[in-house]
C-alpha atoms as a PDB file:
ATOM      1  CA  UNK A   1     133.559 113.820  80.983  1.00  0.00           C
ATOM      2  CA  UNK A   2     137.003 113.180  79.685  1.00  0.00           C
ATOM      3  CA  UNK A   3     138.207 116.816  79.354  1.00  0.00           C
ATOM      4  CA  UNK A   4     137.339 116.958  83.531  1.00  0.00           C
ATOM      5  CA  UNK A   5     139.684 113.799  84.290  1.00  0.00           C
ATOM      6  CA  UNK A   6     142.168 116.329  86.240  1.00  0.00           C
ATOM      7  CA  UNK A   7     143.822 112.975  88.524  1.00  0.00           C
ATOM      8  CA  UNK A   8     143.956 110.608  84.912  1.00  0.00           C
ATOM      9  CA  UNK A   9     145.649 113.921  83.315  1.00  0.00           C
ATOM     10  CA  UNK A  10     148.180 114.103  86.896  1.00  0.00           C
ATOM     11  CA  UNK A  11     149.035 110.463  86.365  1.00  0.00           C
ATOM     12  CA  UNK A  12     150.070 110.881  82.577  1.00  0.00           C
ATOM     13  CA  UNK A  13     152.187 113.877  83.265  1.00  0.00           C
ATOM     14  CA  UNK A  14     153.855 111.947  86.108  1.00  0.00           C
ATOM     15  CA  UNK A  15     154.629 109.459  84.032  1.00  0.00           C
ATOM     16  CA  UNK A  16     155.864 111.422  80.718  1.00  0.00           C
ATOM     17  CA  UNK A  17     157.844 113.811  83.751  1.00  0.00           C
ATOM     18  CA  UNK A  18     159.597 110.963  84.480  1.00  0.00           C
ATOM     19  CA  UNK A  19     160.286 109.450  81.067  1.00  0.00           C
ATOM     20  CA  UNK A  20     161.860 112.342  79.920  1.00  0.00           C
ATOM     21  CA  UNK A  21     162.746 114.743  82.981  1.00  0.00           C
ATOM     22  CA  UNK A  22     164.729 117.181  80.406  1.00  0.00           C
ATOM     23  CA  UNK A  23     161.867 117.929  77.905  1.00  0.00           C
ATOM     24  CA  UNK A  24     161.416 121.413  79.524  1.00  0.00           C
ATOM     25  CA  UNK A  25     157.887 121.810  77.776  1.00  0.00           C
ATOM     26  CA  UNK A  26     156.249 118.706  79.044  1.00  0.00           C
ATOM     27  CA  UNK A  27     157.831 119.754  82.398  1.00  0.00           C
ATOM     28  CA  UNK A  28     156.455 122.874  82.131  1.00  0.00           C
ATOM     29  CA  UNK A  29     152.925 122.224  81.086  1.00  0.00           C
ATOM     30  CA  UNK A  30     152.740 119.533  83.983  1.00  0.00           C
ATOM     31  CA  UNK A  31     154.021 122.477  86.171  1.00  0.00           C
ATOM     32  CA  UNK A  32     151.316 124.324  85.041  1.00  0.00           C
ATOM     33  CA  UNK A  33     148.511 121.467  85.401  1.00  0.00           C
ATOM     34  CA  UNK A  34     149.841 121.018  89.071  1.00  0.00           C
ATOM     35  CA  UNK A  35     149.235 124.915  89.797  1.00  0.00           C
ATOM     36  CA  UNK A  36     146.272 125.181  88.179  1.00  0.00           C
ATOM     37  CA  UNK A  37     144.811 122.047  88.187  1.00  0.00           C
ATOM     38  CA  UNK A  38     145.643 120.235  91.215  1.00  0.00           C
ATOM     39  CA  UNK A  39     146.303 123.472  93.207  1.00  0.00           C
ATOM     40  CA  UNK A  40     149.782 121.877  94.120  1.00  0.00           C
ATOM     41  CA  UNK A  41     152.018 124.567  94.496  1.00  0.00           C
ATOM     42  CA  UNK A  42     155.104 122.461  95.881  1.00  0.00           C
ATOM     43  CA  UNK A  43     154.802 120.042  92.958  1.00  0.00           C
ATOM     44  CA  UNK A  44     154.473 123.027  90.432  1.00  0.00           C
ATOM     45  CA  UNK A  45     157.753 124.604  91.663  1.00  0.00           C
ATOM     46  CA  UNK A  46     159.594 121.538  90.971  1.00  0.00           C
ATOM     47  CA  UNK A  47     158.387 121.375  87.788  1.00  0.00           C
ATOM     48  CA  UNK A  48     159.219 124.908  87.121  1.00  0.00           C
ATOM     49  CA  UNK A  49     162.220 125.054  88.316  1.00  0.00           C
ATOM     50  CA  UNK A  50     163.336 121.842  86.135  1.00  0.00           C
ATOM     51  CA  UNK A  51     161.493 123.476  83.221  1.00  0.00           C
ATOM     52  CA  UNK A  52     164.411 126.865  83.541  1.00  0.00           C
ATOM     53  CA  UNK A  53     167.069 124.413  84.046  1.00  0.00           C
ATOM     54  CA  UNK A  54     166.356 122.442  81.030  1.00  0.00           C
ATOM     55  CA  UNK A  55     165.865 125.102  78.684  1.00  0.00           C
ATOM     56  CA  UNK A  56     162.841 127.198  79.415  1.00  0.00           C
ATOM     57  CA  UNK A  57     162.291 130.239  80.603  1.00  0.00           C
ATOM     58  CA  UNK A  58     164.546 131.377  82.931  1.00  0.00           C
ATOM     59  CA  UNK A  59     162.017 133.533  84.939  1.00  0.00           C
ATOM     60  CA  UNK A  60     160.170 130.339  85.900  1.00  0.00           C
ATOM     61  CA  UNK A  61     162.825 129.868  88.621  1.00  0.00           C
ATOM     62  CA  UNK A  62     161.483 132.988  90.082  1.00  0.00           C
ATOM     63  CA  UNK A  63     157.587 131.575  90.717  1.00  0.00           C
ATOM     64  CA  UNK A  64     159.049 128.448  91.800  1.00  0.00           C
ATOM     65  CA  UNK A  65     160.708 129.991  94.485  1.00  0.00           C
ATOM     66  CA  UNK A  66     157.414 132.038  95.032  1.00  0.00           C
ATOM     67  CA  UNK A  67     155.704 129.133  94.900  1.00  0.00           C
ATOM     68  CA  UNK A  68     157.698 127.602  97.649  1.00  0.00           C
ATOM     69  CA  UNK A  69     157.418 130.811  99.642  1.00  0.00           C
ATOM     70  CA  UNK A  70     153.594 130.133  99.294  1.00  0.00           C
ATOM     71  CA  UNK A  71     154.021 126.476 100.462  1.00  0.00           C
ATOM     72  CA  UNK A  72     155.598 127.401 104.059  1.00  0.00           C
ATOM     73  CA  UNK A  73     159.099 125.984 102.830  1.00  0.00           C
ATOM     74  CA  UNK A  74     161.004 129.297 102.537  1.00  0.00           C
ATOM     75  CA  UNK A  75     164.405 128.088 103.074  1.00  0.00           C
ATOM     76  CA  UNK A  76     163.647 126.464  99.792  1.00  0.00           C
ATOM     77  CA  UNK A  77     163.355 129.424  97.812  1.00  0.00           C
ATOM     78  CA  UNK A  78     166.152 130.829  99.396  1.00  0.00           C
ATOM     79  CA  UNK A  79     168.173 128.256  97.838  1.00  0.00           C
ATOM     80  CA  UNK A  80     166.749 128.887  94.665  1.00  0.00           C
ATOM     81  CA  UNK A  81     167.130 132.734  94.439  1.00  0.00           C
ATOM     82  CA  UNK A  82     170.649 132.158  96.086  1.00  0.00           C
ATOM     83  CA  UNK A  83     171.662 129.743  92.791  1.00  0.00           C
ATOM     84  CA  UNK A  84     169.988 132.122  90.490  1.00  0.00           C
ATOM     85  CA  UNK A  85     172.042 135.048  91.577  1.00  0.00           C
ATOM     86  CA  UNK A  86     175.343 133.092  92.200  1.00  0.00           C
ATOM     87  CA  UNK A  87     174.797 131.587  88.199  1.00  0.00           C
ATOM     88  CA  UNK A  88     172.854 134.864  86.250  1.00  0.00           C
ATOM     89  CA  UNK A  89     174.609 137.232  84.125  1.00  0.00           C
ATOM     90  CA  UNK A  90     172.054 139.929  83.484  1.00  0.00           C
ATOM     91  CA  UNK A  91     172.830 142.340  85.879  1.00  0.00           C
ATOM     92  CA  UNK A  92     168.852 143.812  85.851  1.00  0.00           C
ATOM     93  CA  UNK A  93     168.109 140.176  87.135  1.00  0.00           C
ATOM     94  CA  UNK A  94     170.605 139.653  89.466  1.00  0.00           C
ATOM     95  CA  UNK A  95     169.572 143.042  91.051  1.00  0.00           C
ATOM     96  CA  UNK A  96     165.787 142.048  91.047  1.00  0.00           C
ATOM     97  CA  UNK A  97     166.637 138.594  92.687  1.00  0.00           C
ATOM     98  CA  UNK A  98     168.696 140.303  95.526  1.00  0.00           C
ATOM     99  CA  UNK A  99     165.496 142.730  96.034  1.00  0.00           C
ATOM    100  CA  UNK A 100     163.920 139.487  95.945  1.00  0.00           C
ATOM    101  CA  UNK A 101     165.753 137.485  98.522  1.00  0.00           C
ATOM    102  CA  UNK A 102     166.206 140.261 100.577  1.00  0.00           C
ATOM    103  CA  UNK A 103     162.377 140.901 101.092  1.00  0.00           C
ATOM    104  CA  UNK A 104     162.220 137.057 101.933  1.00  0.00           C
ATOM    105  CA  UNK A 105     164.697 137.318 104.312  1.00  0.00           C
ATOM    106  CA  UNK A 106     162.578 140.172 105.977  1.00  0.00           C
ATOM    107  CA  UNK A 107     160.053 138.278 106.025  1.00  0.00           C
ATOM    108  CA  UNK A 108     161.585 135.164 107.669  1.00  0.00           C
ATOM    109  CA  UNK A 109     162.959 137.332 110.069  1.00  0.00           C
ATOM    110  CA  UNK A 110     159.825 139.288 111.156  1.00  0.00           C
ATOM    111  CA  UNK A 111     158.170 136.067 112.513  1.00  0.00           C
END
């Protein structure tokens, strides 16, 4: 069935991803075909963190570094939360990405 061809549907995102890496809703909806699709969670946080560079929702950088968290590669999100904070002005955000950071560093520390 064509609506089922997940890996043809993974090869045309690639593609259009890297046709036009700035089109934050075609990197977004590949972002979420990688989560959800090809249960890719590394891939899907690069794709959502390009996605709130390039225009979309800024709270995307947030699962992407939850995303990485998931994927083992913490120092990763660390990075990303780090950026966030240094570059956000809402001060409700920057406060909940501190919490955020802090509870990973917790964690990185507890094992």
């Amino acid at each position: 069935m064509i609506i089922s061809d997940y890996e043809g549907a993974s090869k045309i995102f690639d593609k259009g991803v890297a046709a036009h890496p700035n089109q934050w809703r075609l990197t977004y909806a590949a972002g979420y075909h990688s989560l959800f699709e090809e249960k890719n969670k590394a891939k899907a946080s690069s794709l959502f963190l390009a996605t709130s560079k390039n225009g979309g929702p800024k709270w995307l950088s947030t699962l992407a570094a939850k995303l990485l968290v998931d994927s083992g590669e913490k120092e990763a999100a660390k990075a990303i939360l780090e950026e966030m904070i240094a570059s956000n002005e809402d001060p409700k955000l920057t406060d909940h990405l501190k919490k955020r950071l802090e509870d990973l560093e917790k964690d990185s520390s507890k094992k």
